[in-house]
Every structure is written in C-alpha cells, then in structure tokens.
Protein backbone atom coordinates (compact mmCIF):
# COMPACT_ATOMS: atom_id res chain seq x y z
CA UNK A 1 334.24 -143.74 154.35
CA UNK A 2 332.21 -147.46 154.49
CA UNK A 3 332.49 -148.53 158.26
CA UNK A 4 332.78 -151.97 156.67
CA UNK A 5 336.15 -150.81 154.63
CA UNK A 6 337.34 -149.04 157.75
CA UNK A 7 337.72 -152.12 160.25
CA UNK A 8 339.40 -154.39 158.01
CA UNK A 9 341.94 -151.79 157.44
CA UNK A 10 342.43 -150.88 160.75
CA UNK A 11 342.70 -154.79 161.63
CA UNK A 12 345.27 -155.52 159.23
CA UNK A 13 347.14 -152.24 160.04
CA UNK A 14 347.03 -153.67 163.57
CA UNK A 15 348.48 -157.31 162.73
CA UNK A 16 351.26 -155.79 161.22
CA UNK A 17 352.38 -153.11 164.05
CA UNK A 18 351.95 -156.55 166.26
CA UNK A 19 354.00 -158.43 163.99
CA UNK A 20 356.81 -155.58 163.81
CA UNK A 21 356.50 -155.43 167.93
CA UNK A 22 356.95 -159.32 168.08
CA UNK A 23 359.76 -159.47 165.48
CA UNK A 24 362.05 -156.44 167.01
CA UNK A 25 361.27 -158.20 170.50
CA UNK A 26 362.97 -161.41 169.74
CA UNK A 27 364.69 -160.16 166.82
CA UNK A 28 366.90 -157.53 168.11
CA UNK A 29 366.94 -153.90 169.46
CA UNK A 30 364.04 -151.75 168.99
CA UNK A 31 364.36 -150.19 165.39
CA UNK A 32 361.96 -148.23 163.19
CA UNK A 33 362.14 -148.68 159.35
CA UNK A 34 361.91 -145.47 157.24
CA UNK A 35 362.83 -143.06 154.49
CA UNK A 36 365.61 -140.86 154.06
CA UNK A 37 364.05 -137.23 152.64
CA UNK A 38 365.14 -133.85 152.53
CA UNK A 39 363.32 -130.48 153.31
CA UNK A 40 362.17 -129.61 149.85
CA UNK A 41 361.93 -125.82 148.95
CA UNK A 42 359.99 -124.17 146.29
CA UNK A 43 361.32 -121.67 144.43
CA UNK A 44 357.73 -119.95 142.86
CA UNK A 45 357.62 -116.86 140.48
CA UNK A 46 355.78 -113.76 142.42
CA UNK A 47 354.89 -112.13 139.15
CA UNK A 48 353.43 -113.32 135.73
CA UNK A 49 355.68 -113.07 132.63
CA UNK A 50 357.16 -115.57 130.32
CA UNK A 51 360.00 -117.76 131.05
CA UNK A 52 363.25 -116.63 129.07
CA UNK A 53 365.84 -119.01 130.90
CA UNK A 54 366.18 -121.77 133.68
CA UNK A 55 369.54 -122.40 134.49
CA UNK A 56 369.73 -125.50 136.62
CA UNK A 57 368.44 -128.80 135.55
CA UNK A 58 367.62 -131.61 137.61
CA UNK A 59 370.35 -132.48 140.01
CA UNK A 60 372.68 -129.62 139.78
CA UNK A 61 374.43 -128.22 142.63
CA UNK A 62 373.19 -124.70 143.39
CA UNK A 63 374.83 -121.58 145.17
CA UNK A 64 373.29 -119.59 147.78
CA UNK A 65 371.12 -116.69 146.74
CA UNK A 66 372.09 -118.08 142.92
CA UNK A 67 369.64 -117.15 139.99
CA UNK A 68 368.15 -120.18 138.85
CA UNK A 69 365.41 -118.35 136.43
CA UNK A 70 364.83 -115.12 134.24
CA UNK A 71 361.16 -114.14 133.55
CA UNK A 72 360.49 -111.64 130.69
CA UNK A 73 361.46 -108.13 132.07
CA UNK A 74 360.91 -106.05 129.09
CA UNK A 75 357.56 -104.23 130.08
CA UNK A 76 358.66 -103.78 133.79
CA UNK A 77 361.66 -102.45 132.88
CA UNK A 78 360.20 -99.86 130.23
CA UNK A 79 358.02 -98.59 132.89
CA UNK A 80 360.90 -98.54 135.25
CA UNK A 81 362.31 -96.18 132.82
CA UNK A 82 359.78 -94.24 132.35
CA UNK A 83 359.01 -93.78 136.33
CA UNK A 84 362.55 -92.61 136.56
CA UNK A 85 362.45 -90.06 133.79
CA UNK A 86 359.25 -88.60 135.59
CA UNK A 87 361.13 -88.28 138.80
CA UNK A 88 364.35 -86.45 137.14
CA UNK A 89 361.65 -84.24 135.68
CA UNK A 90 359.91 -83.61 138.73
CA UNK A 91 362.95 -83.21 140.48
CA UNK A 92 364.18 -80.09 138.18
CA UNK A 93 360.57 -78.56 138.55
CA UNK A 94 361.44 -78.94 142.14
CA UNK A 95 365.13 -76.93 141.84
CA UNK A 96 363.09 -74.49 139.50
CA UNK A 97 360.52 -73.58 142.08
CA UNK A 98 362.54 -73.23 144.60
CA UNK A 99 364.79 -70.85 143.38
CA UNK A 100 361.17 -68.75 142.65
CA UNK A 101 360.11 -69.37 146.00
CA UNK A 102 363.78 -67.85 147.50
CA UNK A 103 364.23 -64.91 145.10
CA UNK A 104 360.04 -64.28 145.57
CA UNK A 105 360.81 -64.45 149.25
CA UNK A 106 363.72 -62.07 149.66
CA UNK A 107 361.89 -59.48 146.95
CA UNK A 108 358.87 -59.31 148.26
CA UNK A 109 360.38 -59.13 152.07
CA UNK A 110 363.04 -56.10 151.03
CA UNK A 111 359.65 -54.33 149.33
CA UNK A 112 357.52 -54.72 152.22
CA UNK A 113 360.05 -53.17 154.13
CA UNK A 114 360.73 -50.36 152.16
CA UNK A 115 356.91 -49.58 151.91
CA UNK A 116 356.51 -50.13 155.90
CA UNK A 117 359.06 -47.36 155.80
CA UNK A 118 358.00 -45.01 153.39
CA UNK A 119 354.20 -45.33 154.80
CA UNK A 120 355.99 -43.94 158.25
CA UNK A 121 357.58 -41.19 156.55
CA UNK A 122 354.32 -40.35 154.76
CA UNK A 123 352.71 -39.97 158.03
CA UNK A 124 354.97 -37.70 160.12
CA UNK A 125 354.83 -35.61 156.98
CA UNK A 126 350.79 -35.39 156.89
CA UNK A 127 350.58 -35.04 160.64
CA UNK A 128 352.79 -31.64 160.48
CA UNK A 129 351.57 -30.68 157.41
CA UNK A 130 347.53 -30.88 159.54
CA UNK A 131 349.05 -28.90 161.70
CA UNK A 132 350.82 -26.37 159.71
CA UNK A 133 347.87 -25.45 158.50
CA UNK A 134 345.83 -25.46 161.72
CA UNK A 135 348.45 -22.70 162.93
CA UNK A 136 348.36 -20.96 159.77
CA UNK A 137 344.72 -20.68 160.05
CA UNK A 138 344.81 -19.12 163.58
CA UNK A 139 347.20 -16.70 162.73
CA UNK A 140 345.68 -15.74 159.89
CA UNK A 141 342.31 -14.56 162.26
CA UNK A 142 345.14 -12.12 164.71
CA UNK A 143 346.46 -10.43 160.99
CA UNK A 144 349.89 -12.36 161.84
CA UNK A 145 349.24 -14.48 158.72
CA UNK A 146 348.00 -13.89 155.00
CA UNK A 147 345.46 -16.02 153.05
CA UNK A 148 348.06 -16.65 150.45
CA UNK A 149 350.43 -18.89 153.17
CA UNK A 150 347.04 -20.33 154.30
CA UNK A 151 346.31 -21.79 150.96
CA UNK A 152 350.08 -22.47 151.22
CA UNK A 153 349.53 -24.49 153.91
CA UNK A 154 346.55 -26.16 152.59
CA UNK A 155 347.90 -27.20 149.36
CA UNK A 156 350.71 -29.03 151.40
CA UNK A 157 348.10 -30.55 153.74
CA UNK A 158 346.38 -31.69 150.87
CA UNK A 159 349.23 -32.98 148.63
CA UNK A 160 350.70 -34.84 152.14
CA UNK A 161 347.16 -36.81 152.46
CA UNK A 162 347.57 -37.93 148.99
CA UNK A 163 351.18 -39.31 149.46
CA UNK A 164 349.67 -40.52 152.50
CA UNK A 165 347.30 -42.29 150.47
CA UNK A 166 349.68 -43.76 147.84
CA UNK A 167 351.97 -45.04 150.53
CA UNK A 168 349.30 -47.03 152.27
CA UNK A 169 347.66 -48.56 148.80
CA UNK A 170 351.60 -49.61 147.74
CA UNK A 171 351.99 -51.39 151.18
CA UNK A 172 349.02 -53.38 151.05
CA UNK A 173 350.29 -54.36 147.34
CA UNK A 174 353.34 -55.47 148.81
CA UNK A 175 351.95 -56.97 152.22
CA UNK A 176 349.71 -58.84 149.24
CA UNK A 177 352.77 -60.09 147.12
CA UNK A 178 353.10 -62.37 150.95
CA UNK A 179 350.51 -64.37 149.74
CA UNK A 180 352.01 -65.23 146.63
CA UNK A 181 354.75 -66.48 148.32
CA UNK A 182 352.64 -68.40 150.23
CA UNK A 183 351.44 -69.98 147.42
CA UNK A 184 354.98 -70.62 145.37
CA UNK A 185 355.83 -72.84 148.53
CA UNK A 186 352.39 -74.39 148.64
CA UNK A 187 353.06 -75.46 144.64
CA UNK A 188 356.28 -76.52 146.04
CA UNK A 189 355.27 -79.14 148.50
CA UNK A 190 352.78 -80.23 146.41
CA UNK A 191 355.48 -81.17 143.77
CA UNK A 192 357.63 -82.38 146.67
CA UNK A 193 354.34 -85.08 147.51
CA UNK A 194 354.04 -85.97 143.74
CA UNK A 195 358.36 -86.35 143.68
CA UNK A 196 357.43 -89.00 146.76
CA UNK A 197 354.41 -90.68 145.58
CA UNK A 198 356.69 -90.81 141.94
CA UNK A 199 359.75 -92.33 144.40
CA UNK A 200 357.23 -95.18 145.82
CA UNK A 201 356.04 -96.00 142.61
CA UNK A 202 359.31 -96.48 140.91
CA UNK A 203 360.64 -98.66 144.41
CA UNK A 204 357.58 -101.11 144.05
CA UNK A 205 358.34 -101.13 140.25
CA UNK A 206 361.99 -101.77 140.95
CA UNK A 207 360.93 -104.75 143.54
CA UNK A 208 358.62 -106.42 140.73
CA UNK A 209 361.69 -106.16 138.32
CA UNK A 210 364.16 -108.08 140.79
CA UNK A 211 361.45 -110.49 141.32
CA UNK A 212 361.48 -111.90 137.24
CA UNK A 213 364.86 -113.51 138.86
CA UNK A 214 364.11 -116.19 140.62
CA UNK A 215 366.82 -116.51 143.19
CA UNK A 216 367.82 -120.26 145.69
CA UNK A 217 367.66 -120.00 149.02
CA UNK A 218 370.44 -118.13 150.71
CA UNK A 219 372.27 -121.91 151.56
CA UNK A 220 373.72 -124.20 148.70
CA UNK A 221 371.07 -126.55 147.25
CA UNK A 222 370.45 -129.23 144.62
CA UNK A 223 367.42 -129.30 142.12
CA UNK A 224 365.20 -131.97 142.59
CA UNK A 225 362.59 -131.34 139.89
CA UNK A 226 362.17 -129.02 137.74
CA UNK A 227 358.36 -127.56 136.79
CA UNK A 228 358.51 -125.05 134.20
CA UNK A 229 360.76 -124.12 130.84
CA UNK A 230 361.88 -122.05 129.18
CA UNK A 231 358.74 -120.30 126.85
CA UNK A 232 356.01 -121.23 129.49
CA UNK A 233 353.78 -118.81 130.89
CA UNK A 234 354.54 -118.13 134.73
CA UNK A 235 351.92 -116.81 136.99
CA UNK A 236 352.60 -115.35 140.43
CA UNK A 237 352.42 -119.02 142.69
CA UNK A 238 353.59 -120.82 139.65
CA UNK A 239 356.49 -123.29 140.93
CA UNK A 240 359.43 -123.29 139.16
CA UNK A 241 362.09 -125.61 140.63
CA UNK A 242 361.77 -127.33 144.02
CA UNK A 243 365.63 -127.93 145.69
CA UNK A 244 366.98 -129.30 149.06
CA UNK A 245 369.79 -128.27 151.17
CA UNK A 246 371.98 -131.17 150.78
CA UNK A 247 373.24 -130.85 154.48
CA UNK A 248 369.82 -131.10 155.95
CA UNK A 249 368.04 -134.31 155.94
CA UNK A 250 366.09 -136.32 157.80
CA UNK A 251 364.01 -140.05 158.05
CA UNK A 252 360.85 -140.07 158.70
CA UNK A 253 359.21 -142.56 160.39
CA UNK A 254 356.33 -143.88 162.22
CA UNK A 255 355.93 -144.68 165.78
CA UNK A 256 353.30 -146.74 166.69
CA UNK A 257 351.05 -145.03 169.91
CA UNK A 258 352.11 -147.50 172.21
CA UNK A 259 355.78 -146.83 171.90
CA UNK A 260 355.09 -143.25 171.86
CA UNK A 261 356.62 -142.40 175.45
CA UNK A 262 360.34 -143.90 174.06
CA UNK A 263 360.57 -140.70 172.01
CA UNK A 264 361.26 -137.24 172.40
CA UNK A 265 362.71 -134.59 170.25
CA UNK A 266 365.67 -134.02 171.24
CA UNK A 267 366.84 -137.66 171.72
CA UNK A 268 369.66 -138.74 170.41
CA UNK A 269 369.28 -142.22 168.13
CA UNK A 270 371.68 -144.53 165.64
CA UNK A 271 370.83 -144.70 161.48
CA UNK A 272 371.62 -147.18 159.76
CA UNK A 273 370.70 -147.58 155.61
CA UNK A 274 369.98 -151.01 153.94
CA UNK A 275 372.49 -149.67 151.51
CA UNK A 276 375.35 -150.17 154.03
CA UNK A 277 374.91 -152.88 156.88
CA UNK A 278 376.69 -152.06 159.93
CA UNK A 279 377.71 -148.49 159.64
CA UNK A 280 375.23 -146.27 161.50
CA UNK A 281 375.74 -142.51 162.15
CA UNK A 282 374.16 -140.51 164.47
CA UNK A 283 370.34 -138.88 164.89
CA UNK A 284 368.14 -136.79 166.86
CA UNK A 285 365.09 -136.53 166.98
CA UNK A 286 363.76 -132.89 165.55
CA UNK A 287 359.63 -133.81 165.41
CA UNK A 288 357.06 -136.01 166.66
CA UNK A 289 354.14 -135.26 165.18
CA UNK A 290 350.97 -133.67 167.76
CA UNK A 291 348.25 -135.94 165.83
CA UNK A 292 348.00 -139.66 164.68
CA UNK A 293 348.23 -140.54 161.12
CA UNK A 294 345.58 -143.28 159.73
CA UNK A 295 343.20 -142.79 162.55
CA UNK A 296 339.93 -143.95 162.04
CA UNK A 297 337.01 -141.94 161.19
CA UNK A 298 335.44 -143.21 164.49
CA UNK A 299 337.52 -144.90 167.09
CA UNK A 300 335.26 -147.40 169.35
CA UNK A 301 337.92 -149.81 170.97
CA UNK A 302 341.93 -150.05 172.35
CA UNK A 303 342.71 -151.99 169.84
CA UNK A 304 341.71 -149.14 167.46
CA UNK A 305 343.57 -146.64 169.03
CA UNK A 306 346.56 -148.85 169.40
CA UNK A 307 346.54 -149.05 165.92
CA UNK A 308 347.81 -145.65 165.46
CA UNK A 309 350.78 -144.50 164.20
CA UNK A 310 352.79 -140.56 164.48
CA UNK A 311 354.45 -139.65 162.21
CA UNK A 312 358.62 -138.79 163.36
CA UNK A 313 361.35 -136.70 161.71
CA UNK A 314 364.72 -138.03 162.87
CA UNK A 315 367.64 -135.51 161.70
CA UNK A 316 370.87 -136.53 160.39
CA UNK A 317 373.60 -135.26 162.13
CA UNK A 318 376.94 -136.36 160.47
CA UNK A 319 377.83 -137.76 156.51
CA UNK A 320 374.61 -135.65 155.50
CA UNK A 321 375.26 -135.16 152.42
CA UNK A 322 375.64 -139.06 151.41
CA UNK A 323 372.16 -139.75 151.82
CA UNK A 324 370.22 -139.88 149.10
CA UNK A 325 366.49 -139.27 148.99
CA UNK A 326 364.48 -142.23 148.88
CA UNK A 327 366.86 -144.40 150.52
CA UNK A 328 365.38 -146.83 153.43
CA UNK A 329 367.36 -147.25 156.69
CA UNK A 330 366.40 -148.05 160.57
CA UNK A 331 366.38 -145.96 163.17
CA UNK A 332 367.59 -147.67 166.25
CA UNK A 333 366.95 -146.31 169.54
CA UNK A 334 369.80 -145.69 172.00
C-alpha cells in the first residue's frame, strides 16, 4: 500500500481511539462499543449431486442433527444395490465352498487312512511271501521240497510285489487328493478377501449415500442464509445453509493496545444494547485476539503502535437467545 495513504489513516484512526479515551474518561466508566454476532456454522455438501429439497428457509428454528437438505441419491443408491447383491452372492459361493472344502476334507482323510493301512498289510504279506520262497528254495536243494511248491512259492512272491505295488501307487493318489484340499481352502480365502474388499466397498458407498442428507449440527440452530435451492448443482465444499446456535453468542469488540492489560479471558464484564438502556446482563470474556488488527504495513513510531486495535470476543452468559445479530451494545468493564 502508498506510504502516503497509510499515515493519514493511521492518524485519523489514532484521533479517534484518543477521542473515545477522552470521552469514556470524563464521560463515564470505561465501555467498549460493539456488535452482537453469533458463531455461524456451515452446513456444506461432501458429495456432488443435484439438490432435490431444502427444508429450512431463512430464519427457521432447527433441531439437532435435523435434515435440512436431500441431494439426488438415485445413482448411489443403485450401486448400493448392486454392491449388496454381489456380497449375498459371494457370500453363498462362500457356504458352497465350504461345505466342498469339509466333505473334501473328511473323504480324502478317511481314504488316506485306509490306503496307509492297506499299504501295511501289503507289506507284511510280501515280506513272508520273500521268504516263503527263500525257504522253499533251500529245501528244495536237501529233496525236502519239489519244484512245483517252489514255483508255488514264487508265483505268491510275485503276485504279493504286485499288490505291493498297487497299494503304494493308490496311497500316493490319495496322499495327492491333500493337495486338493489345500487348494479348495486356498479358493476359499480368496473368496473370503473378495467378500471383505466387497464389504468395504459397499460401507464407503453406504457413507456417500448418508452424506446426500445434509444434517444441523447436533445442538438446535436457526438459518441465517440460505445458499443453494432446490435444482442447483452441489459440489463437494458447496455451502448450503449457514445457521447459529441461538444460545451461543457473543460481541465483538476492539480494544485499543494501550488498554490491552484491563482484559483477560476469563473476566467477567456487564452488556448493555442501545436497544434497551439500563438493563445489562452479564459477560466474559472467551478471546482476545494474539495479533493487532489495522496494523500498519511498517510501524516507525508509538504513536503508530498505539494506534492498534485487538480484536475481543465477549460471551453472553444469560437472556442469550434475545440478542439478535447485528445489534450494537457496550461492554462495560467491571
């Protein structure tokens, strides 16, 4: 900004903090002039869609957690659908393979068993057949034996090796059939990941369809101004309606910096509107503001730092909700 706009500003900003000084000196107690206001809220849409319906219009009383505006929900709600059909179907793949993986399981267990078993029986009987025929073959050479119970003997060797055989290949079939079970209950945790991936979808469609409500604040409010109707595109950020708690309000004013050290949040103080001369309730003081307001861009004098103002929040404590926004009223010290 010109340095030759900034000093006159700052002088004449001066003057009249010295005349207000002067003039509550001889005047009267120390007061501060300001405006009542109330700690406006928001309400903004978190998701684009059209506006179908705003149900409060400027100054209506509000209930807590009320729904003061209905975006179009159609196409979230198809797909909410949609998500939820996919999860029943999932979820009967799910009952499907795990009946496979059970009966698979107990099947395949009984017939590994029963093959563990017969393979055991298959090899006692080739082991004494080898040595039925061993003997045979000895007594054969002392004449105690013929050739014909030799080749007896031989033949039941030889069939014995071949059950032998059979029993181990069927085992290792069965001992095999493990790994398809294996692999049922791999398929099934995979479909148990896509049933949870399916489940998260569906919540964080479910959370975009609540938010095309807009809800108030979970205290009763009034509407102050309303932003957007009904048939107007909302984007996420888009404000909607902007309320206050009628029960919290404050003035604001502004201390000058030499004055500063009379204040401190937490101080009790006396309001008093134009509106109604001689009736002041009570105050406290909830802010004080950590920087000056109008401070020049470069400050080169006292003077020019006296002539700075912070800004204060004083808090109404009692008849809240008969102050209006906008009003004017002094804040007297106690």
């Amino acid at each position: 900004m010109n340095r030759k706009i900034i000093v006159p500003a700052v002088v004449v900003m001066a003057l009249a903090i010295a005349a207000i000084v002067y003039w509550r000196s001889d005047r009267g107690p120390a007061h501060y002039t300001g405006f009542v206001e109330g700690e406006e809220r928001i309400l903004r849409s978190e998701v684009p869609g059209r506006v179908l319906e705003v149900r409060f219009a400027e100054g209506a009383t509000v209930e807590a957690n009320a729904v003061v505006a209905v975006l179009d929900d159609r196409d979230v709600a198809a797909r909410v659908d949609a998500k939820r059909s996919a999860m029943e179907a999932i979820e009967r793949e799910i009952r499907a393979q795990q009946e496979r993986v059970g009966v698979t399981d107990a099947t395949t267990s009984r017939d590994v068993a029963a093959q563990r078993a017969a393979l055991r029986e298959a090899e006692a009987q080739a082991s004494w057949s080898d040595k039925t025929f061993a003997r045979e073959q000895e007594l054969v050479k002392s004449g105690a034996s013929t050739p014909q119970l030799v080749d007896d003997a031989k033949s039941r060797r030889d069939q014995a090796r071949g059950q032998l055989d059979r029993a181990r290949e069927l085992l290792a079939r069965a001992e095999a059939s493990l790994g398809n079970v294996s692999i049922a209950g791999h398929d099934l945790e995979t479909m148990r990941k896509r049933r949870d991936q399916a489940k998260a979808e569906l919540a964080e469609l479910e959370i975009t369809l609540a938010k095309c409500k807009i809800q108030a604040p979970a205290v009763p409010t009034v509407v102050q101004t309303q932003y957007l109707w009904p048939g107007e595109l909302a984007q996420p950020g888009t404000a909607i309606l902007s309320v206050i708690d009628p029960r919290d309000k404050y003035v604001q004013i502004y201390v000058p910096v030499a004055e500063l050290e009379r204040f401190r949040v937490g101080q009790r103080v006396a309001i008093e509107l134009d509106s109604r001369p001689g009736r002041r309730v009570p105050g406290e003081v909830s802010f004080i503001a950590d920087k000056a307001n109008f401070t020049p861009e470069k400050i080169e004098t006292r003077s020019d730092r006296m002539g700075q103002v912070y800004r204060a929040k004083i808090r109404i404590l009692e008849d809240v909700e008969s102050f209006q926004p906008g009003t004017e009223g002094n804040v007297y010290l106690g």
